[in-house]
N, C-alpha and C. Protein backbone atom coordinates (compact mmCIF):
# COMPACT_ATOMS: atom_id res chain seq x y z
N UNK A 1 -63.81 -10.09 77.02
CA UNK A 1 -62.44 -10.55 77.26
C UNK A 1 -62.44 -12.07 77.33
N UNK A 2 -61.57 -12.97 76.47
CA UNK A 2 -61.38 -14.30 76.73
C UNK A 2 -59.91 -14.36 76.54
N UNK A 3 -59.73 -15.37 77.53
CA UNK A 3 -58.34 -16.11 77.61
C UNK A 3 -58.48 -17.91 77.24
N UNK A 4 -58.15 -17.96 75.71
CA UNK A 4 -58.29 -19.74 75.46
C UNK A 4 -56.69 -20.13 76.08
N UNK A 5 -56.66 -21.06 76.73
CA UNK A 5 -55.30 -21.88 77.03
C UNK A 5 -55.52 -23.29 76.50
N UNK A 6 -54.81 -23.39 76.03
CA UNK A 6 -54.38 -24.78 75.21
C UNK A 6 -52.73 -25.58 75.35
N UNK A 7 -53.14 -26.52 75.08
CA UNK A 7 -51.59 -27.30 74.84
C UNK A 7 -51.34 -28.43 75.67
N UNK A 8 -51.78 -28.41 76.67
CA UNK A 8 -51.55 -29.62 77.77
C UNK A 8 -51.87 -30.82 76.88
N UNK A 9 -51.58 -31.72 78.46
CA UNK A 9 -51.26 -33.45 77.75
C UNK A 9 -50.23 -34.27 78.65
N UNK A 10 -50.50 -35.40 78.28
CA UNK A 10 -49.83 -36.46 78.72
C UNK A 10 -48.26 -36.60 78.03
N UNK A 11 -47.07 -36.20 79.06
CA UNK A 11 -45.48 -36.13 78.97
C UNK A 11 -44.67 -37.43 79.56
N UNK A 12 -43.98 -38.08 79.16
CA UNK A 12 -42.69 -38.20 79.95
C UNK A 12 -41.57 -37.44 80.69
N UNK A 13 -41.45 -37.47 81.99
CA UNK A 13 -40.90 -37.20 82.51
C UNK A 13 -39.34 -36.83 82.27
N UNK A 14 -38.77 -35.56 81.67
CA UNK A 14 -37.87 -35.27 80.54
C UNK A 14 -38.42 -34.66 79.52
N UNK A 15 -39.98 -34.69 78.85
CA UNK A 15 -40.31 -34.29 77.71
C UNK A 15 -40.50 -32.79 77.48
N UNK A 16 -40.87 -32.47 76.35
CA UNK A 16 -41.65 -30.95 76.74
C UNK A 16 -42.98 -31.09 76.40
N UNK A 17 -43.58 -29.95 76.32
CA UNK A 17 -45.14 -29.53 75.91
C UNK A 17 -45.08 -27.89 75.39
N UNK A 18 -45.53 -27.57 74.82
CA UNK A 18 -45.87 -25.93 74.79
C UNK A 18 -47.20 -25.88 74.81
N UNK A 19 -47.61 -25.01 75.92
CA UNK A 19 -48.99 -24.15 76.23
C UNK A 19 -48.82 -22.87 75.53
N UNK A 20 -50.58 -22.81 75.24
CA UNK A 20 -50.65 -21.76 74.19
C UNK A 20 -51.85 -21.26 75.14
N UNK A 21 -51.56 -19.66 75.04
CA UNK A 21 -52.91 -18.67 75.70
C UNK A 21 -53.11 -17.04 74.60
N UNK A 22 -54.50 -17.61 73.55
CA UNK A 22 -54.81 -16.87 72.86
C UNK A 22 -55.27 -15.67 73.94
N UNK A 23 -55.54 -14.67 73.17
CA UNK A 23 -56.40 -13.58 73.71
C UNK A 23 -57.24 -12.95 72.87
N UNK A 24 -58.58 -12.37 73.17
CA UNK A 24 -59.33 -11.68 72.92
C UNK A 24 -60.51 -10.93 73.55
N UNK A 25 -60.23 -9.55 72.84
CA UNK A 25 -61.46 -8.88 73.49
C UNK A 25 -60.37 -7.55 73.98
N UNK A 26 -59.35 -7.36 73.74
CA UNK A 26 -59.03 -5.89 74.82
C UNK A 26 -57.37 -6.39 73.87
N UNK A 27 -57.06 -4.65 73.93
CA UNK A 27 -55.70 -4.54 73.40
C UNK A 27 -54.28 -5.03 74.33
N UNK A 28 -53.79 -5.83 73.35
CA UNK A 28 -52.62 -7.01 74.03
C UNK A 28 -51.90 -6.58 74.54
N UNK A 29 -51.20 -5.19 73.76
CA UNK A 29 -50.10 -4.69 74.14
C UNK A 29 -50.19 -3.66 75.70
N UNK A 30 -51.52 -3.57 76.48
CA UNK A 30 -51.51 -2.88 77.29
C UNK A 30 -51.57 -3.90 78.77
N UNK A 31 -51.19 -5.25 78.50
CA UNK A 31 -51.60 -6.23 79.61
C UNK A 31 -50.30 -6.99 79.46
N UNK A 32 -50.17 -7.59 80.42
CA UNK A 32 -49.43 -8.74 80.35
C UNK A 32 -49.90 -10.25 80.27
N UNK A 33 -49.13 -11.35 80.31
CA UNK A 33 -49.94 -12.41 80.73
C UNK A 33 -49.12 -13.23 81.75
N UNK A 34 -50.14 -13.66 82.39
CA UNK A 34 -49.35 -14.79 83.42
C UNK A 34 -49.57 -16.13 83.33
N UNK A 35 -48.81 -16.77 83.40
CA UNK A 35 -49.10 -18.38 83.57
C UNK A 35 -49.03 -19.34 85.42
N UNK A 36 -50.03 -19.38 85.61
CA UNK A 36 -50.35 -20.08 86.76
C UNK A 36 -50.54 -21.51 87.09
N UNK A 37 -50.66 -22.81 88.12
CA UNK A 37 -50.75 -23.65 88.12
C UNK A 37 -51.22 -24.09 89.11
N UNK A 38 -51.70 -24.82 89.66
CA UNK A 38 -52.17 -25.63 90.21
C UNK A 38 -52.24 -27.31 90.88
N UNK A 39 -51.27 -27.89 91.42
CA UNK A 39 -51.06 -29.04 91.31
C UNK A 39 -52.47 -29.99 92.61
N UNK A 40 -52.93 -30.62 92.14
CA UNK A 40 -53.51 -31.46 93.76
C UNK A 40 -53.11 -31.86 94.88
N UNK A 41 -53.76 -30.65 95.96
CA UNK A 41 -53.58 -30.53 97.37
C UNK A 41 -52.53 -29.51 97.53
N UNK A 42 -52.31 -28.53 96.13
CA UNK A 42 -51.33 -27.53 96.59
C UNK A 42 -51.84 -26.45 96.46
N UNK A 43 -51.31 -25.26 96.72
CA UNK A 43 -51.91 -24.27 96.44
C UNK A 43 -51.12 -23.84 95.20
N UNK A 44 -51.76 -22.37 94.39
CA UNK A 44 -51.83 -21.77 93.35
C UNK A 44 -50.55 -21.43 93.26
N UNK A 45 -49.87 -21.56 91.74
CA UNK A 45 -48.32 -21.22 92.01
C UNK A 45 -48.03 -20.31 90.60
N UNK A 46 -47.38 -18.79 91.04
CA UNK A 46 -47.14 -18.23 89.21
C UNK A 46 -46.39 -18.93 89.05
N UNK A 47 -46.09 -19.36 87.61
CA UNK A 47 -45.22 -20.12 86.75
C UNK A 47 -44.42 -18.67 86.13
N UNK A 48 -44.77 -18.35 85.44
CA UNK A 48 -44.26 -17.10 84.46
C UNK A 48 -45.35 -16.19 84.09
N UNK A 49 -44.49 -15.30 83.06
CA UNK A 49 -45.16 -13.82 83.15
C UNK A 49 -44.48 -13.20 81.78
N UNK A 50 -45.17 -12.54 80.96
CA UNK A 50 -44.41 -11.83 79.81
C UNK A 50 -44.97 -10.51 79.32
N UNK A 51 -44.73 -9.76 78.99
CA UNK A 51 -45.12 -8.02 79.12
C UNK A 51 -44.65 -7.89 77.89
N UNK A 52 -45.51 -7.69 76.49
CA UNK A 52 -44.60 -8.10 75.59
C UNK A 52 -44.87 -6.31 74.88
N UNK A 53 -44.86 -5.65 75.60
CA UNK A 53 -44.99 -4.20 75.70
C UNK A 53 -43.39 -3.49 75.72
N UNK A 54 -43.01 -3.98 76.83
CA UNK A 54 -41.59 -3.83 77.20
C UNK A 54 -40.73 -5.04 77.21
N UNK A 55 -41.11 -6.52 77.19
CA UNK A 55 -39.91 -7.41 76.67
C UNK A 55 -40.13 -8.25 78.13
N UNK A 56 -40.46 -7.53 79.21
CA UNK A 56 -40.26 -8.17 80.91
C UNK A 56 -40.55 -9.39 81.50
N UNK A 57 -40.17 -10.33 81.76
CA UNK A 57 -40.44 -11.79 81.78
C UNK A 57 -40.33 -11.89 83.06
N UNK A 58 -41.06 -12.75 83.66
CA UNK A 58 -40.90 -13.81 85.09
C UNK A 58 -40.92 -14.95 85.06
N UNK A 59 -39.89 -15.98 86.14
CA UNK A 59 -40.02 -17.45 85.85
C UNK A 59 -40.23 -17.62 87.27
N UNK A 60 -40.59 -18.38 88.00
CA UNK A 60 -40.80 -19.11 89.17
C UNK A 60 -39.52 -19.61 89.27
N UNK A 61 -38.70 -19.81 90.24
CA UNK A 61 -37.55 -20.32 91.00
C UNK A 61 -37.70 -22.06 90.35
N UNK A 62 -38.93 -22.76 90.84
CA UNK A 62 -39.17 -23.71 90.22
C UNK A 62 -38.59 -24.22 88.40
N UNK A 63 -39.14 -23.65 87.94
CA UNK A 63 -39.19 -23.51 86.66
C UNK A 63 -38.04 -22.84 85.49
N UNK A 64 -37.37 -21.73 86.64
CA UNK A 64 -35.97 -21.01 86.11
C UNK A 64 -35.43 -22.59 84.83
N UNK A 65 -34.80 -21.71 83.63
CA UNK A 65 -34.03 -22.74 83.28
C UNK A 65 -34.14 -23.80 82.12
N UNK A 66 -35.73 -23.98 82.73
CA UNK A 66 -36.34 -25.14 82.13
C UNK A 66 -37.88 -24.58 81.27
N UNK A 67 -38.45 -23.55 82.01
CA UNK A 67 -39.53 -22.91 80.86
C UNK A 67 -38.80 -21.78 80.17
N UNK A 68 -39.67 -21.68 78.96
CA UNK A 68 -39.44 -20.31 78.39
C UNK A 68 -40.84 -19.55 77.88
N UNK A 69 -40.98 -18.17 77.88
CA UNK A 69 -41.92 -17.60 77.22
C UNK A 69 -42.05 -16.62 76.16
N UNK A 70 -42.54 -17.02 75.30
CA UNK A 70 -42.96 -15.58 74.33
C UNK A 70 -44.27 -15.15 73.59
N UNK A 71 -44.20 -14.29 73.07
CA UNK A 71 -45.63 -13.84 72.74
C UNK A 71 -45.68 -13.51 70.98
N UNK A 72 -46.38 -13.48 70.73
CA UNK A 72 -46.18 -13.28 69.42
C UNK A 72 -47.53 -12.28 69.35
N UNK A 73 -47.54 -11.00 68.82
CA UNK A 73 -48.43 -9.92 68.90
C UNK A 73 -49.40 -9.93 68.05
N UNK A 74 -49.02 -10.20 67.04
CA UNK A 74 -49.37 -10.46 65.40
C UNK A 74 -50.87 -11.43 65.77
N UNK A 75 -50.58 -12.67 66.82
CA UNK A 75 -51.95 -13.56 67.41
C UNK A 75 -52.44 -13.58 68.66
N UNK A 76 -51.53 -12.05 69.19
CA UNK A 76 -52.35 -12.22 70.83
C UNK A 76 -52.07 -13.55 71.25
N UNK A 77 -51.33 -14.18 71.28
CA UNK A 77 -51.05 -15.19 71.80
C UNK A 77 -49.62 -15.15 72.36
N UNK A 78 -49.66 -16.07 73.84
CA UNK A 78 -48.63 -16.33 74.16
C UNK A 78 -48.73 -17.95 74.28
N UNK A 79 -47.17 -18.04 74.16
CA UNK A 79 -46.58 -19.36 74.15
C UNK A 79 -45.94 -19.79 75.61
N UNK A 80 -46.04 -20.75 76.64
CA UNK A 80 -44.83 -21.40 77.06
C UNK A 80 -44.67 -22.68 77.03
N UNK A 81 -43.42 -22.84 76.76
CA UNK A 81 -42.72 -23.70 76.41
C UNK A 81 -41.97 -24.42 77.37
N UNK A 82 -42.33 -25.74 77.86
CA UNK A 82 -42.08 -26.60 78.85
C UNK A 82 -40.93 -27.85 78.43
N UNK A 83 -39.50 -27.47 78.92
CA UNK A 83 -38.62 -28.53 78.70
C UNK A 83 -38.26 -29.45 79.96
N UNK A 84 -37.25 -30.40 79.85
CA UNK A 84 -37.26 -31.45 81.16
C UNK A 84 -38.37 -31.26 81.99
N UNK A 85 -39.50 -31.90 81.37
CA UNK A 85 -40.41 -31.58 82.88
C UNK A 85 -40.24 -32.79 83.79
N UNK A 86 -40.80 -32.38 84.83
CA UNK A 86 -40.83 -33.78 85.76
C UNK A 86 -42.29 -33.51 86.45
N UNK A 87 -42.33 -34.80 86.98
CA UNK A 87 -43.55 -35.28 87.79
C UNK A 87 -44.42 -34.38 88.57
N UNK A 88 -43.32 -33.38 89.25
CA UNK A 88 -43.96 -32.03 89.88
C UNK A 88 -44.64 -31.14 89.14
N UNK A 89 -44.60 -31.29 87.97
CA UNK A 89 -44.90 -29.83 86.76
C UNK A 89 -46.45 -30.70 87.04
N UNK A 90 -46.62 -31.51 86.91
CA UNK A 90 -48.33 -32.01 86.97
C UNK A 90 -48.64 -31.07 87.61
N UNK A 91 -50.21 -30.40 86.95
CA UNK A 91 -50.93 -29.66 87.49
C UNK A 91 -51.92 -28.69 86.45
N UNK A 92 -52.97 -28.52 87.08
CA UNK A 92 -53.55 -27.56 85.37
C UNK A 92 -53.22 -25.94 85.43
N UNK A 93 -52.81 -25.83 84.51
CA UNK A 93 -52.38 -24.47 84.23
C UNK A 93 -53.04 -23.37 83.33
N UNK A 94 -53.00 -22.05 84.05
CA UNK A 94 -54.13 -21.52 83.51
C UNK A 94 -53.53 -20.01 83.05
N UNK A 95 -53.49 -19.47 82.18
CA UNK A 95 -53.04 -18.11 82.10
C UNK A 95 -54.10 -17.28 82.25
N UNK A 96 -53.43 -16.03 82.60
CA UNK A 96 -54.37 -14.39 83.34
C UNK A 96 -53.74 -13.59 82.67
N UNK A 97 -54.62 -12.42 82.47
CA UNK A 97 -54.15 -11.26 81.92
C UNK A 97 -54.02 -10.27 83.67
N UNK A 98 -52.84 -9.46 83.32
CA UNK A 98 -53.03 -8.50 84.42
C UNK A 98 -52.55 -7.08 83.81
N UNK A 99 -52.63 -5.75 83.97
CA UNK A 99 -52.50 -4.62 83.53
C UNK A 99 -51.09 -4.45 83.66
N UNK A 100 -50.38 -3.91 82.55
CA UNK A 100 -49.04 -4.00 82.15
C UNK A 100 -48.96 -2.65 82.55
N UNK A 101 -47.47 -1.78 82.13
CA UNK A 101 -46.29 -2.85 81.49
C UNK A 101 -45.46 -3.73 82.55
N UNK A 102 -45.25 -4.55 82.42
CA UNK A 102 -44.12 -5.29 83.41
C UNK A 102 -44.18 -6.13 84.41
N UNK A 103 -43.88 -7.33 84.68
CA UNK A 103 -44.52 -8.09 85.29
C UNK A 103 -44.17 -8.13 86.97
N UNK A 104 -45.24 -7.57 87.25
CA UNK A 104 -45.36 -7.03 88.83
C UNK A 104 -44.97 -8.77 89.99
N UNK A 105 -44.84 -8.17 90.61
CA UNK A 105 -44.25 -9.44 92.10
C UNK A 105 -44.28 -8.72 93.23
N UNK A 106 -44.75 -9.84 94.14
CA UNK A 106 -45.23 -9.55 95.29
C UNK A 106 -44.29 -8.97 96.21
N UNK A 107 -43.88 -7.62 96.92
CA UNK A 107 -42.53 -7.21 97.34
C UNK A 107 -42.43 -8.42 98.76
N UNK A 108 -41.01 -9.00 98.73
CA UNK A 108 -40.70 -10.01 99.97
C UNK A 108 -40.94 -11.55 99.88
N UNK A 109 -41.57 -11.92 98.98
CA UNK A 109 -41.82 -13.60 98.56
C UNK A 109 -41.65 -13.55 96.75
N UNK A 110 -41.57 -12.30 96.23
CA UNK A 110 -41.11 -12.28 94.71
C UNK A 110 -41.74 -12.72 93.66
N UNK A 111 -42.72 -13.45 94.00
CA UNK A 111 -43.52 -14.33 93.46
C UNK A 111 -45.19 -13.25 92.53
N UNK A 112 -45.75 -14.00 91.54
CA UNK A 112 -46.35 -13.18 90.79
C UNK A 112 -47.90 -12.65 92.01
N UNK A 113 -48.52 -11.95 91.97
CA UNK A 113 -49.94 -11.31 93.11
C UNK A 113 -50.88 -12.07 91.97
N UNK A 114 -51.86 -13.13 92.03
CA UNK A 114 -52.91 -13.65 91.68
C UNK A 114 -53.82 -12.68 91.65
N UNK A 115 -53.98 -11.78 92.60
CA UNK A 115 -55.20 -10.84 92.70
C UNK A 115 -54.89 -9.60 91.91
N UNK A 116 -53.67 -9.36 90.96
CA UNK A 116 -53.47 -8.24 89.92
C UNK A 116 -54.03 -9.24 88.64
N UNK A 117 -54.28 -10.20 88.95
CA UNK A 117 -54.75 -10.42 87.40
C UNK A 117 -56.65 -10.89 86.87
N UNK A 118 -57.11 -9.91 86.51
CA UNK A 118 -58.44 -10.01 86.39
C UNK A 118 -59.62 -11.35 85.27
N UNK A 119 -58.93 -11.41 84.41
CA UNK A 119 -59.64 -12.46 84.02
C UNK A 119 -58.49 -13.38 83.64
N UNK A 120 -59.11 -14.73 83.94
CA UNK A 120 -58.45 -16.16 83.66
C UNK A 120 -59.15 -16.87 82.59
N UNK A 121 -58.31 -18.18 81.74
CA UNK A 121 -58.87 -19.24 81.11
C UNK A 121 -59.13 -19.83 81.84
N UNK A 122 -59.24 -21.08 81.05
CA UNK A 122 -60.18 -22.06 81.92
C UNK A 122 -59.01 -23.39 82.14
N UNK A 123 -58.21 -22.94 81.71
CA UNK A 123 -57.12 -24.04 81.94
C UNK A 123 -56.74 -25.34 81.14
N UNK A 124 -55.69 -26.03 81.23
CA UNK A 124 -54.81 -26.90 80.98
C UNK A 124 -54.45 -27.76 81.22
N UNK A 125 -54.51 -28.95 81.53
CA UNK A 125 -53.47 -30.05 82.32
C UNK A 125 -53.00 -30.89 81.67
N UNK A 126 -52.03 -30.34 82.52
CA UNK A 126 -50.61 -31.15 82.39
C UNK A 126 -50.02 -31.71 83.00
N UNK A 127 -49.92 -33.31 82.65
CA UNK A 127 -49.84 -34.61 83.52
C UNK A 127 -48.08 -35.33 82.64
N UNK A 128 -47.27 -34.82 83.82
CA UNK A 128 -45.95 -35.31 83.66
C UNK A 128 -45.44 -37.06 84.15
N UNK A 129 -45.67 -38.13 83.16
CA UNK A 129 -45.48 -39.29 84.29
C UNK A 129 -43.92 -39.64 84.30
N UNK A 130 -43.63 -40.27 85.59
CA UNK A 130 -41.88 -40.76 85.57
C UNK A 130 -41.41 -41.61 85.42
């Protein structure tokens, strides 16, 4: 099983970026993927989530609005796509596969469970300046 994540980089504050998280090694359509982050001195935050089994998406409250995700099956790959970012989006970001269909959340904080998702890339960063 590998998860490549790609795409990060140096933004203006307003710009976008799209992160890319190939997959290989295990059938796509039975997992989902998540996108996670990381900023310095914070803790671990889901970004989004796409189940491209059943269509089921998650965005972080943060992020509502301003990311989008999709997958394209055909390359095991998913895409997200980062618009107006700002200074806060700094952070490296890493996508996970977790066992589908549908992208599970933690009942009472809503937010994606880190520990449903078994293998990670190695990550991304993405450095938003203002």
């Amino acid at each position: 099983v590998q998860l490549q994540a790609s795409g990060g980089g140096l933004v203006q504050a307003g710009g976008s970026l799209r992160l890319s998280c190939t997959a290989s090694g295990f059938t796509f359509d039975d997992y989902v993927i998540g996108w996670f982050r990381r900023a310095p001195g914070k803790e671990r935050e889901g970004v989004s989530c796409i189940s491209s089994s059943d269509g089921d998406t998650y965005f972080a409250d943060s992020v509502k609005s301003r990311f989008t995700i999709s997958s394209d099956n055909d390359k095991n790959t998913v895409y997200l796509q980062m618009n107006r970012l700002k200074p806060e989006d700094t952070a490296v970001y890493y996508c996970a596969r977790a066992l589908g269909p549908g992208c599970a959340v933690l009942p009472g904080t809503g937010t994606l469970p880190p520990r449903e998702y078994d293998y990670w890339g190695q990550g991304t960063l993405v450095t938003v300046s203002s």
